[in-house]
Structure formats: C-alpha cells, structure tokens
N, C-alpha and C. Protein backbone atom coordinates (compact mmCIF):
# COMPACT_ATOMS: atom_id res chain seq x y z
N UNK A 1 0.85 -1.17 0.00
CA UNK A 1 0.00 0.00 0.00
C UNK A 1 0.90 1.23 0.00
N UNK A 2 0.54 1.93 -0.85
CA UNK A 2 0.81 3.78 -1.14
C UNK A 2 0.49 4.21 -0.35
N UNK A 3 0.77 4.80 0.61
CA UNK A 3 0.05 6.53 1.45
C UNK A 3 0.45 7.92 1.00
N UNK A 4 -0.30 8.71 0.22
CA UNK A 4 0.43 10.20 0.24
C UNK A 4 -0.50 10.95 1.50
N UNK A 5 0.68 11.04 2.54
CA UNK A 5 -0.52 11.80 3.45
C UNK A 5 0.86 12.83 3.75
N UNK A 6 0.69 13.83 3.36
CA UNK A 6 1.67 15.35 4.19
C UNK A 6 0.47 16.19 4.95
N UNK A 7 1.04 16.67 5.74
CA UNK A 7 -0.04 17.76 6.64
C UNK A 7 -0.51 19.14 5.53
N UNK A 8 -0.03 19.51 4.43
CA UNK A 8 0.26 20.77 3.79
C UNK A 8 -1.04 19.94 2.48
N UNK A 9 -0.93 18.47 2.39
CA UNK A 9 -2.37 18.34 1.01
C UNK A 9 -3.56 18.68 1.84
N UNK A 10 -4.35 19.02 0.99
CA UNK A 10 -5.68 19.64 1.47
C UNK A 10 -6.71 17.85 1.07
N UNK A 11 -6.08 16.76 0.75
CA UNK A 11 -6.43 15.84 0.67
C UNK A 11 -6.00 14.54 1.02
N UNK A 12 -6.83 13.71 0.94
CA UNK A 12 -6.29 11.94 1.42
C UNK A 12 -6.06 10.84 0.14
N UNK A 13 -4.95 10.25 -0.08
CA UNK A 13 -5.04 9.29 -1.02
C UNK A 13 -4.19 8.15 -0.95
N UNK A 14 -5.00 6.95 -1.12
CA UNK A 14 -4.19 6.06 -0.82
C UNK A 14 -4.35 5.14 -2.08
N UNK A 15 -3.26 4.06 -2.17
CA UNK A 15 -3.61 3.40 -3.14
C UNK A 15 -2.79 2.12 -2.62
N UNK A 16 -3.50 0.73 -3.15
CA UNK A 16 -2.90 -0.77 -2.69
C UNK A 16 -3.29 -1.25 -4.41
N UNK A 17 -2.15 -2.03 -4.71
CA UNK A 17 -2.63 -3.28 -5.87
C UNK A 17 -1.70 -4.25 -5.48
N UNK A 18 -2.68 -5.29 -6.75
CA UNK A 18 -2.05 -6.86 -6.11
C UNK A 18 -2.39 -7.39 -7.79
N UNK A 19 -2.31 -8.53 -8.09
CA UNK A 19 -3.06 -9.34 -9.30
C UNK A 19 -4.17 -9.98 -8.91
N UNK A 20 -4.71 -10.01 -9.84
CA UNK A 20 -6.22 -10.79 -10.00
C UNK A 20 -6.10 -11.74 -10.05
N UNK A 21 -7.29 -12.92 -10.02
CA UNK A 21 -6.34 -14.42 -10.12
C UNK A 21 -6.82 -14.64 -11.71
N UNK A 22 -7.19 -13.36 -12.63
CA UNK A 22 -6.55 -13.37 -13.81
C UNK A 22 -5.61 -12.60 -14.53
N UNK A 23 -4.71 -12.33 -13.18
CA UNK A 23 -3.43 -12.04 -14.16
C UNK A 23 -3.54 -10.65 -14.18
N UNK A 24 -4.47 -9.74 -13.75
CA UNK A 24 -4.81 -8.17 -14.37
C UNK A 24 -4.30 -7.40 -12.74
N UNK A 25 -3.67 -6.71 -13.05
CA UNK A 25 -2.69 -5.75 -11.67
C UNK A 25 -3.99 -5.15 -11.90
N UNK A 26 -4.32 -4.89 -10.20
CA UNK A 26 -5.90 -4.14 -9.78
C UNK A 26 -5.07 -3.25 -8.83
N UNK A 27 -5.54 -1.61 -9.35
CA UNK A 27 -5.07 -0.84 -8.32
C UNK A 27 -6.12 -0.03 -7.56
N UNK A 28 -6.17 -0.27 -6.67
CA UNK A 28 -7.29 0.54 -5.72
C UNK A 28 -6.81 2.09 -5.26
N UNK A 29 -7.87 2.48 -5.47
CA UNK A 29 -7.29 3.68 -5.26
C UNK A 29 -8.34 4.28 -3.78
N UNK A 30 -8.15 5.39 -2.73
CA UNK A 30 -9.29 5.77 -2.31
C UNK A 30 -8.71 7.81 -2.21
N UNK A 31 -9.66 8.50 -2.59
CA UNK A 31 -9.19 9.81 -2.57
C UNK A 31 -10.17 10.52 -1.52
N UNK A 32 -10.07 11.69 -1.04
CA UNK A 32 -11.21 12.74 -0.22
C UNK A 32 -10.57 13.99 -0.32
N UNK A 33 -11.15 14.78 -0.33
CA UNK A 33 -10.51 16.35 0.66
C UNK A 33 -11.20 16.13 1.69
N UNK A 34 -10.17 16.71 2.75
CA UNK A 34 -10.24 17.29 3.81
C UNK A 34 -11.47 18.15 3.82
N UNK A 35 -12.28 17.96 4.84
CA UNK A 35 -13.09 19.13 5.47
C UNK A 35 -12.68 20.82 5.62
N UNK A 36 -11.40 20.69 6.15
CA UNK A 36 -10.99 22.25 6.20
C UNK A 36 -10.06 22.54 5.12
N UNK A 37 -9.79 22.15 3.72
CA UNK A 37 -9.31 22.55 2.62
C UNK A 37 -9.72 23.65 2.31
N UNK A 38 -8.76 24.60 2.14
CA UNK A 38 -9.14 25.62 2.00
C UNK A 38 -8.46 26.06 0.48
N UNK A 39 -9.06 27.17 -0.36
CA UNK A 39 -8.47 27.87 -1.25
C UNK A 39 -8.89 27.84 -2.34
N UNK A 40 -8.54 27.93 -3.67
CA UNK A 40 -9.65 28.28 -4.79
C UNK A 40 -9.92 26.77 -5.17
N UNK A 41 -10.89 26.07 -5.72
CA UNK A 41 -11.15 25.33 -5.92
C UNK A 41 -10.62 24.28 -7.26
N UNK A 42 -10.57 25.40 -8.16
CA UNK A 42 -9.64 24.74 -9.71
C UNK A 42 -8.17 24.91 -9.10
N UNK A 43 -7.33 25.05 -7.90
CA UNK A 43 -5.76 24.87 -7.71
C UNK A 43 -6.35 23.79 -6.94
N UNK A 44 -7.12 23.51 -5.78
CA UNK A 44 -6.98 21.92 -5.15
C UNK A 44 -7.55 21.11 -6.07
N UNK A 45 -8.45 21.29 -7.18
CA UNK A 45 -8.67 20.09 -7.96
C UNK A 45 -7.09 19.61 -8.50
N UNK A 46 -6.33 20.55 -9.14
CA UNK A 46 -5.20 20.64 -9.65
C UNK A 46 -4.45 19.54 -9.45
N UNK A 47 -3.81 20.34 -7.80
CA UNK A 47 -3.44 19.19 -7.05
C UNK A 47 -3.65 18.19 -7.27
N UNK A 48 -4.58 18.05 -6.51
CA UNK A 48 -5.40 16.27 -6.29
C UNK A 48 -5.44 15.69 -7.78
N UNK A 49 -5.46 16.07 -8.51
CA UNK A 49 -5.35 15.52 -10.21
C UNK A 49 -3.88 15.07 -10.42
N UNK A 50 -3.24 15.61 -10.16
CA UNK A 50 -1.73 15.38 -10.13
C UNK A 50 -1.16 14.47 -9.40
N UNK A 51 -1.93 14.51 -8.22
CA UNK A 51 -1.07 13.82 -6.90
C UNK A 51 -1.45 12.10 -7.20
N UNK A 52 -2.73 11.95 -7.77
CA UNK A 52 -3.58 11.00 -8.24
C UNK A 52 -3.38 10.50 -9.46
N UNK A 53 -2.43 11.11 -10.26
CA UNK A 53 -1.95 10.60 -11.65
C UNK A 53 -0.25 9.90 -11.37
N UNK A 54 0.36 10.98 -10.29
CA UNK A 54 1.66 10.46 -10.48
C UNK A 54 1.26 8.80 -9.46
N UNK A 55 0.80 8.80 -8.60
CA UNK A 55 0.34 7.89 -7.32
C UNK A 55 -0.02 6.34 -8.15
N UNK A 56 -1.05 6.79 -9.22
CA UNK A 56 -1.66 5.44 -9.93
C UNK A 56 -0.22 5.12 -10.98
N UNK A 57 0.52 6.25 -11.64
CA UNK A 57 1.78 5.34 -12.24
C UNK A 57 2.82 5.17 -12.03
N UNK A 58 3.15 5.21 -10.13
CA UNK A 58 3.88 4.53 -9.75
C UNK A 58 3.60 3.08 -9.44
N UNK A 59 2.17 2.87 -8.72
CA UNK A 59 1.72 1.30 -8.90
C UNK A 59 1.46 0.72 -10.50
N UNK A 60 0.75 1.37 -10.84
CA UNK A 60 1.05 0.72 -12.95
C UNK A 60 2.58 0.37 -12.97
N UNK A 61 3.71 1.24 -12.80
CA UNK A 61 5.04 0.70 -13.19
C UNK A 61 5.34 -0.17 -12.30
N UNK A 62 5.16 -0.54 -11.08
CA UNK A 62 5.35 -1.52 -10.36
C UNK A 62 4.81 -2.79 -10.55
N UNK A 63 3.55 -2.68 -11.00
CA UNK A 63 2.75 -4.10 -12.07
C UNK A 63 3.29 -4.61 -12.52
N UNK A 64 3.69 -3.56 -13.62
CA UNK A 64 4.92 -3.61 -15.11
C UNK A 64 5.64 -4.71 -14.80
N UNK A 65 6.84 -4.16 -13.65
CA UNK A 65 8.03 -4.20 -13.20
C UNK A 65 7.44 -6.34 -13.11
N UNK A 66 6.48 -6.20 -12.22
CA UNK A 66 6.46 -7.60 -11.74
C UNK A 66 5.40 -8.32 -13.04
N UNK A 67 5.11 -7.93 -14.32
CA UNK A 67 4.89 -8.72 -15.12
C UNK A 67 3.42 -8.57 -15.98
N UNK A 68 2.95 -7.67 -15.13
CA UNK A 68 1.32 -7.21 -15.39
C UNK A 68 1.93 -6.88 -17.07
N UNK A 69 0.46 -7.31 -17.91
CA UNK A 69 0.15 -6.80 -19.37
C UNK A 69 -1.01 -6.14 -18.75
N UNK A 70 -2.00 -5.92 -18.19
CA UNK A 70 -3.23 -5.41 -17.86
C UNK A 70 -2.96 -4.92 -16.74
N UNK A 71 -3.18 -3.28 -16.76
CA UNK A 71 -3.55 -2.29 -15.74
C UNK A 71 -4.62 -1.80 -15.45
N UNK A 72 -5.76 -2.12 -14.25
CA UNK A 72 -7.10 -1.60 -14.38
C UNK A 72 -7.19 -0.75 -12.68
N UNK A 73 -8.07 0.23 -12.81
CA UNK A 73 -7.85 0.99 -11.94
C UNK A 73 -9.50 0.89 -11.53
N UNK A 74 -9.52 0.54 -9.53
CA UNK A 74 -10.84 0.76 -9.17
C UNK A 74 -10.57 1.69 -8.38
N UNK A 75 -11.65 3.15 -8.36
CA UNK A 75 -11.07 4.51 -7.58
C UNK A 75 -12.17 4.62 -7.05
N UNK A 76 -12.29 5.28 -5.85
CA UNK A 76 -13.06 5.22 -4.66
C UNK A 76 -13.23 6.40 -4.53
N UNK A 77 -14.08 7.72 -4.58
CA UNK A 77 -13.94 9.47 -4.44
C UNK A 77 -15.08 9.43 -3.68
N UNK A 78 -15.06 8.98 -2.01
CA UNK A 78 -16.61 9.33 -1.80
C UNK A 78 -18.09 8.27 -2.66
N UNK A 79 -18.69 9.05 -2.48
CA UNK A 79 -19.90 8.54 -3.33
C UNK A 79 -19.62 8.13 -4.92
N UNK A 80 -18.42 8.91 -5.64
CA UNK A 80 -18.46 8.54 -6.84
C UNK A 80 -17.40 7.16 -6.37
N UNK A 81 -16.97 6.24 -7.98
CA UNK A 81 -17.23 4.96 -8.27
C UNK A 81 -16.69 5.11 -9.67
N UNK A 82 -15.59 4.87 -9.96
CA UNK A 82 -15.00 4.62 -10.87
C UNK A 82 -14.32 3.48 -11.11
N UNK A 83 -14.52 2.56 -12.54
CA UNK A 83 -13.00 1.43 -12.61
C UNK A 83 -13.05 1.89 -14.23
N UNK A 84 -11.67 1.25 -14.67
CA UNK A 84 -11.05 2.01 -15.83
C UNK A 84 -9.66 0.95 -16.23
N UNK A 85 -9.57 1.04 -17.32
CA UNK A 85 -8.26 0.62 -17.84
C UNK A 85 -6.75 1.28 -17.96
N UNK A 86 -5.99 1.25 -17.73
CA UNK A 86 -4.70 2.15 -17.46
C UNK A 86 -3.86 1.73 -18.50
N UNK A 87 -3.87 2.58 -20.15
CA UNK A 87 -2.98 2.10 -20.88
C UNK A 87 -1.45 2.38 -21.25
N UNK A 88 -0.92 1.23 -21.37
CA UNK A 88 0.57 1.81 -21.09
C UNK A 88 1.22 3.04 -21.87
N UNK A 89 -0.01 3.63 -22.77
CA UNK A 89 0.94 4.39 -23.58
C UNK A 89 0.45 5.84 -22.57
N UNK A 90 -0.42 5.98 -21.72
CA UNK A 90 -0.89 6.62 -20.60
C UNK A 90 0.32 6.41 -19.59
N UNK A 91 1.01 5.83 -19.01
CA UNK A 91 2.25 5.56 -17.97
C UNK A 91 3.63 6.54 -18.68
N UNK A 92 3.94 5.79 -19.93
CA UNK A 92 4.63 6.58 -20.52
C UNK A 92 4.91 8.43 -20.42
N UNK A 93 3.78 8.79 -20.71
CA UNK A 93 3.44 10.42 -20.93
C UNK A 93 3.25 10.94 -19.47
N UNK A 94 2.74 9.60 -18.62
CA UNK A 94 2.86 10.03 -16.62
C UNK A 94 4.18 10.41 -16.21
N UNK A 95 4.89 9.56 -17.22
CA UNK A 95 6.57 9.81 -16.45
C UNK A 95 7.11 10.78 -15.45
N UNK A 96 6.74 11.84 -16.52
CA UNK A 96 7.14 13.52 -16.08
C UNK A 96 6.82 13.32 -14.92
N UNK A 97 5.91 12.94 -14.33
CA UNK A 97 5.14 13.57 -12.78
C UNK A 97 5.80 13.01 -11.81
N UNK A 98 7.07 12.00 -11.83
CA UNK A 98 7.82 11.09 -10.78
C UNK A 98 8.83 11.96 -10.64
C-alpha cells in the first residue's frame, strides 16, 4: 500500500494493488478532501489531479516491473465509483510527474 498523506495536502489518497487471479494488476485507489481545505477550488482540484496521476503510475510501473500486461484501476472518491483501464501508452506520458 501507497500513502500520500503530508499535513500541507488539502487531501487523502491512498492506493494498494495486487493481481487478479486473472493475471490483471488491480489498483485501488481511495481519494477525499479534507473538510478544512481551504483555497480556490480549480488549484486543489489541480493538485489532487496530479497527486492521483503520479500515485496510480507509480503502482502501474510496479505491475509492469512484476509482469502485469493489464492495468485496471478501481477509484473510490466518496460517493463517486470509478474502474477504468490504465494504458501503457498513458504511464509513458505520466513519467514527467515522478
């Protein structure tokens, strides 16, 4: 399991993956803001967009690393409910953010 927790994000995110017992690296993700986040709203989306892109392709390259062809992402935001495919040519262009 991932933790990005600093006192200075105005948010929570964690992330755990493992393989499926078909073979597909499953990365869980769970995100929130904080209650007392404060500040304009399009710079903490920002953030949290960022912090949540570099976070999911360090576990994608760690898949990689241990053999995964299939990257699928289940993300947890609260009430919303997302799963998704993570394609490698998407990891690639993440690079920058490590």
């Amino acid at each position: 399991m991932i933790m990005i927790h600093r006192s200075r994000l105005p948010f929570a995110l964690t992330t755990e993956a493992a393989f499926t017992v078909d073979g597909v690296w499953l990365i869980k993700a769970n995100f929130s803001f904080y209650r007392t986040a404060e500040g304009p709203v399009r710079a903490l989306v920002n953030r949290a967009r960022l912090a949540m892109m570099a976070a999911l392709t360090r576990q994608a390259l760690r898949g990689r690393s241990l053999g995964a062809r299939t990257v699928r992402v289940r993300l947890n935001s609260g009430a919303h409910r997302s799963n998704f495919l993570l394609p490698g040519k998407t990891l690639a262009s993440n690079l920058l953010l490590l």
